[in-house]
Protein backbone atom coordinates (compact mmCIF):
# COMPACT_ATOMS: atom_id res chain seq x y z
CA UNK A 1 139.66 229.16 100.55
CA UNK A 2 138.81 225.66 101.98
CA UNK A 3 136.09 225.54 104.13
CA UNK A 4 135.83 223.35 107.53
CA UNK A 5 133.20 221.22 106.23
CA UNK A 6 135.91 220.34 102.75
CA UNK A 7 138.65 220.22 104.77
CA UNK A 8 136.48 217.46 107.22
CA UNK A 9 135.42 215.44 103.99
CA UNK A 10 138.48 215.02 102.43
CA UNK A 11 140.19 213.76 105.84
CA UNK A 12 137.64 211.41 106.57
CA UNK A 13 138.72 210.00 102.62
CA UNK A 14 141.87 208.85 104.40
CA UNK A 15 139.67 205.87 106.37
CA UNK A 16 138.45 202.80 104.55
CA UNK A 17 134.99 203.22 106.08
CA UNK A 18 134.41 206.93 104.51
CA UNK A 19 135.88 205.85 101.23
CA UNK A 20 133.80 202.69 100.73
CA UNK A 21 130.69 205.06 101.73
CA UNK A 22 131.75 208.00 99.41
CA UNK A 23 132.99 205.57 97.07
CA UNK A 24 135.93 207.94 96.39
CA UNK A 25 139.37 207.89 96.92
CA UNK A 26 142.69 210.33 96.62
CA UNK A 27 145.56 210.38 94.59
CA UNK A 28 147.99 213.08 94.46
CA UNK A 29 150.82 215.14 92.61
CA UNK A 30 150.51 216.41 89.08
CA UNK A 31 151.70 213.36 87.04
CA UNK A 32 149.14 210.76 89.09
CA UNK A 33 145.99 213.21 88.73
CA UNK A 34 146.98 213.88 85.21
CA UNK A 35 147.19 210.10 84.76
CA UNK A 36 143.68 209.46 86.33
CA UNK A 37 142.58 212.05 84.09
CA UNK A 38 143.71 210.00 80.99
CA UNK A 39 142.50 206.86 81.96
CA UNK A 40 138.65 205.18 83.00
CA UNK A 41 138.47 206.52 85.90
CA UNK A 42 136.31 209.62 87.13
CA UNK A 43 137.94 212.68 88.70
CA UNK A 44 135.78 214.11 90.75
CA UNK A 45 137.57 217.19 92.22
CA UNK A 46 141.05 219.05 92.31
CA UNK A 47 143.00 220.80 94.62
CA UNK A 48 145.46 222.24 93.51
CA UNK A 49 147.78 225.63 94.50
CA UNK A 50 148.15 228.73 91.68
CA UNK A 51 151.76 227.55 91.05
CA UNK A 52 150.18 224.94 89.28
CA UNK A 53 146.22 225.84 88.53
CA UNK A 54 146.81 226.17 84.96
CA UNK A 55 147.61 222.70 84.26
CA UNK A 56 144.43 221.91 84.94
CA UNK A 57 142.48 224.55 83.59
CA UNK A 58 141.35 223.54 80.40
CA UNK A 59 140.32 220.15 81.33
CA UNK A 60 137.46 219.45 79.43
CA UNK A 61 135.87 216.42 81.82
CA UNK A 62 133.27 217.98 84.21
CA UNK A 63 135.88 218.15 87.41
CA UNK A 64 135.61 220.64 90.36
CA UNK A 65 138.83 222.52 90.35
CA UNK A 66 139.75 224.20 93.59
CA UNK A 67 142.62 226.67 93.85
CA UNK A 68 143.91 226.16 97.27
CA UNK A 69 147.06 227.27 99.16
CA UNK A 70 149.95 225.25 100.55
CA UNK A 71 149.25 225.25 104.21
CA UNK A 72 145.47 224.46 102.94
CA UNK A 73 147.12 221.33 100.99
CA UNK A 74 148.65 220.44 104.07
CA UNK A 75 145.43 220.20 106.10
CA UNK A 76 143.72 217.69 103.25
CA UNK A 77 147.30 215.58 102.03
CA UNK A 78 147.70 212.48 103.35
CA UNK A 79 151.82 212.53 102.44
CA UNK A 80 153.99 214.79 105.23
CA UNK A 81 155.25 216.56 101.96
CA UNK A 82 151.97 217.16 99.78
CA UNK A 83 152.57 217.45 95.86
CA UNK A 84 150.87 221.21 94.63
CA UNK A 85 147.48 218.99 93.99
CA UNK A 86 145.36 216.52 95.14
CA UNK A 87 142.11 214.96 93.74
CA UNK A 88 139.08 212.68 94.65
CA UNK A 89 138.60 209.97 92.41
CA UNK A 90 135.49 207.92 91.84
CA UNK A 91 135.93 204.14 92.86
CA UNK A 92 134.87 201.89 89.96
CA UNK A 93 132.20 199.45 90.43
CA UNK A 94 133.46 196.23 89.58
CA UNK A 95 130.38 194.01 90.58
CA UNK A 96 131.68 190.82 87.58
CA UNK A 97 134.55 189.17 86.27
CA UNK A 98 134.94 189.17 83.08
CA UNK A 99 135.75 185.91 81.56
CA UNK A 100 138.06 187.08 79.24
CA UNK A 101 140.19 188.51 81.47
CA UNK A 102 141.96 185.10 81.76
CA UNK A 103 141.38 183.38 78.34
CA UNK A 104 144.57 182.53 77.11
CA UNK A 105 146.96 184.37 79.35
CA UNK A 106 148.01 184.66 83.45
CA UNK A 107 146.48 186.58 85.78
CA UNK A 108 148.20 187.79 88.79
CA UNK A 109 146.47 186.60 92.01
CA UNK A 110 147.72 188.18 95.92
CA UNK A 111 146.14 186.07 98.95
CA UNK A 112 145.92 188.27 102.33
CA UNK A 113 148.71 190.94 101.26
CA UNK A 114 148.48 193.56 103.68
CA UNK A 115 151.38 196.24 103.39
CA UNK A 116 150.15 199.13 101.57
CA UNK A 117 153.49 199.45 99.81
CA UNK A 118 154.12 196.06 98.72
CA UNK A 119 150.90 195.68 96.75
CA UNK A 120 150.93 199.10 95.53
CA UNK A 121 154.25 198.28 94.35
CA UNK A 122 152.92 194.78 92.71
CA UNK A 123 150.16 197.08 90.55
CA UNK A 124 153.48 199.17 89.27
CA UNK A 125 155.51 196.03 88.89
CA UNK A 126 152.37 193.94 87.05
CA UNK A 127 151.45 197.00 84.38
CA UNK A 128 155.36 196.92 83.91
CA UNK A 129 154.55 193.38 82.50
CA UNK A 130 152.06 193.57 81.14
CA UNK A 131 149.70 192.55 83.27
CA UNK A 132 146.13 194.41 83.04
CA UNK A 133 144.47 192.39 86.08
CA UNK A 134 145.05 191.57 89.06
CA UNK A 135 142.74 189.68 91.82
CA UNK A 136 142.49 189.67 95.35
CA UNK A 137 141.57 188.07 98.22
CA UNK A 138 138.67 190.08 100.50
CA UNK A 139 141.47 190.49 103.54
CA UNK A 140 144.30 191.42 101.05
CA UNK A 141 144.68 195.73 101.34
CA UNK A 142 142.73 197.34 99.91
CA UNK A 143 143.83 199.36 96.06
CA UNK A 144 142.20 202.99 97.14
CA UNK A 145 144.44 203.21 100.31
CA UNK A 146 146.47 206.30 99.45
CA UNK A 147 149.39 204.81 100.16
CA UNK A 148 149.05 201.65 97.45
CA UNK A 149 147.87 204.59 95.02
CA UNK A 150 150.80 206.61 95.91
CA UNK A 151 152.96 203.68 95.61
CA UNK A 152 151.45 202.60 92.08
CA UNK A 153 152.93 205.83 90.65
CA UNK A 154 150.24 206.50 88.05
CA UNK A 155 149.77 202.29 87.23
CA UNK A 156 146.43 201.88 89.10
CA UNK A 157 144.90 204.39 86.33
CA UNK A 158 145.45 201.58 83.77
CA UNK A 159 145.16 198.40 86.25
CA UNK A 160 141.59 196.63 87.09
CA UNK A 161 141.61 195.24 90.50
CA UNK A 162 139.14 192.74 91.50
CA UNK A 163 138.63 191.28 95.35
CA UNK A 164 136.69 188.24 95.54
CA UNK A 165 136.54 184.98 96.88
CA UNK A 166 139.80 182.99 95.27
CA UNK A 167 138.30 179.18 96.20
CA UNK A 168 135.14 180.35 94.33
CA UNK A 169 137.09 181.84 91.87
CA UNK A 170 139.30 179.26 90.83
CA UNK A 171 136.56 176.64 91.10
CA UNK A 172 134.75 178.49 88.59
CA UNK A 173 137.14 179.19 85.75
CA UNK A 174 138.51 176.16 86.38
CA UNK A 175 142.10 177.54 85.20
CA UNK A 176 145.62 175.72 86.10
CA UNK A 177 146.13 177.36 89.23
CA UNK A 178 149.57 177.53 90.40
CA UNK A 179 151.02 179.07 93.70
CA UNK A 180 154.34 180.62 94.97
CA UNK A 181 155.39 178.19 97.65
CA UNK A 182 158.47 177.30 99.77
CA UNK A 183 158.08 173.55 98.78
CA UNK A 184 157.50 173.34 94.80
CA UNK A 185 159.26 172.85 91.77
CA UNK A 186 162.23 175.21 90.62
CA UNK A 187 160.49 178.64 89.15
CA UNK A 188 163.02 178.27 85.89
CA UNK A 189 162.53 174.63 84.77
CA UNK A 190 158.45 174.87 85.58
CA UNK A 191 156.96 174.73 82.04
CA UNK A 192 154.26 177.20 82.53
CA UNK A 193 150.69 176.63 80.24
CA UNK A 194 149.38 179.31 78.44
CA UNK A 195 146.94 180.56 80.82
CA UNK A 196 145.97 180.06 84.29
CA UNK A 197 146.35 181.69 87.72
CA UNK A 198 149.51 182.35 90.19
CA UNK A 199 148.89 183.27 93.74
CA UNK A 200 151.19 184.58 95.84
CA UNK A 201 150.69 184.88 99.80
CA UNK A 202 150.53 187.04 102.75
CA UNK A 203 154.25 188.47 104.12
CA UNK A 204 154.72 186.51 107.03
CA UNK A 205 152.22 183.57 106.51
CA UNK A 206 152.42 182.76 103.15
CA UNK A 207 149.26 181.55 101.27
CA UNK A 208 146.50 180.21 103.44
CA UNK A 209 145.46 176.51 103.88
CA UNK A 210 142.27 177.15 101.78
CA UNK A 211 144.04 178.13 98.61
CA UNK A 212 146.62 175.89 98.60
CA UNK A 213 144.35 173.36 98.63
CA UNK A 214 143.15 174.56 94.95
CA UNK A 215 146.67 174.76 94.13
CA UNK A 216 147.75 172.59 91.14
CA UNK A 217 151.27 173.08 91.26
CA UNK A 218 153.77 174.72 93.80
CA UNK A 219 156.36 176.76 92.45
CA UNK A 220 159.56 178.28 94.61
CA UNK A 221 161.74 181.03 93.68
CA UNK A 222 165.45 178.76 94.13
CA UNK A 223 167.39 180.07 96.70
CA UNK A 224 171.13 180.78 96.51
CA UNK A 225 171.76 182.53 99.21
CA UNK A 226 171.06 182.09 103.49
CA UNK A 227 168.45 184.89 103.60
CA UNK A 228 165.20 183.51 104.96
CA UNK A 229 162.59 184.61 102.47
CA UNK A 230 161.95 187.25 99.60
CA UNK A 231 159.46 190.24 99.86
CA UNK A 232 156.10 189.74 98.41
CA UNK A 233 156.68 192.49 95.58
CA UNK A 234 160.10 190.89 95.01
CA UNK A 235 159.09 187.87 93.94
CA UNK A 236 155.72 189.00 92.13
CA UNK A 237 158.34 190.93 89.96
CA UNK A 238 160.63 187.73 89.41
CA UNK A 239 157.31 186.00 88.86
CA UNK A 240 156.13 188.31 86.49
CA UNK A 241 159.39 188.10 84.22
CA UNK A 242 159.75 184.34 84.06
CA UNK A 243 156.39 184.15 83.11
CA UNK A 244 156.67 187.01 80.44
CA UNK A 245 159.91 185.04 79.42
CA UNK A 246 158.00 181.94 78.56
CA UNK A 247 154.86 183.48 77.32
């Protein structure tokens, strides 16, 4: 049985704040956990009901496994239908860069991206790829927001996410930097390098005025059609396969 004081902590894991000071974060249903489990990452604790305890039951990491009830799921899930199990997951501390992160291939870059689903959807899309990093601007969401890690199905487990400053970044690798913008050269006649950045911008305001003044050259999606603009995930995944395409 759950206790008010467990039942408190893991709430107060569905706020930023508490998550940055716990450095933990949740992810839930069997096949996430179990994919957290198999990756870097540090489970700290399970929940999980008897239907499914024994899944879990001969891990042999040093995890807290709690057998808890449905309505007691209920009280700690962030999701209106909770998955038989939940679990707290260490946040990595990813202080530096590495440098070879970018030698010799692309690296995904989102600038002020603030729906939860659309860049938990970009992590899925970007692992589907290929992709192994991605980097982000301080203001874009942030990764451990349980809806991004719900929406990542499982990728985040295999995906490093960095937020830093993207000026200071790119004047410091000193990479071709190319950005998704209305104005810029057809996406399927741009003869992409083999390595360098591509930013892609907040929903509604696009990239800011900062970083596309590090941009080196604009690319645009062509349009065929009269709708206005494309999704943010949309055109990360178009993004992705062109530049898979001419890798």
């Amino acid at each position: 049985m759950l206790s008010k004081s467990q039942i408190s902590f893991v709430n107060a894991l569905h706020h930023k704040k508490q998550r940055k000071e716990h450095a933990l974060f949740i992810t839930e249903g069997i096949k996430s956990i179990t994919e957290f489990l198999d990756s870097d990452y540090t489970v700290d604790t399970i929940f999980c009901t008897s239907e499914h305890f024994q899944k879990f039951s001969k891990i042999t990491q040093k995890v807290k496994l709690l057998e808890v009830t449905e309505n007691e799921l209920k009280k700690i899930s962030t999701l209106t239908s909770p998955q038989h199990a939940l679990a707290l997951v260490q946040i990595p501390k990813k202080t530096h860069i590495d440098a070879e992160s970018f030698k010799g291939k692309f690296s995904l870059v989102l600038d002020g991206v603030q729906d939860p689903g659309n860049l938990g959807t970009i992590i899925r899309t970007a692992e589907w790829f290929g992709f192994s990093v991605l980097i982000c601007s301080p203001d874009t969401v942030e990764a451990y927001n349980p809806k991004v890690v719900q929406a990542t199905m499982g990728s985040l487990s295999r995906m490093n996410v960095y937020y830093t400053d993207l000026c200071a970044l790119f004047d410091h690798y000193k990479l071709p930097v190319f950005g998704a913008l209305l104005e810029g050269e057809n996406l399927y006649q741009t003869n992409f390098e083999k390595e360098g950045f591509l930013v892609l911008g907040n929903e509604g305001k696009g990239i800011s005025e900062a970083v596309v003044s590090k941009i080196d050259r604009a690319v645009t999606i062509p349009r065929f059609g009269k709708a206005e603009s494309l999704n943010v995930a949309v055109s990360a995944a178009i993004f992705c396969s062109e530049l898979k395409r001419n890798s």
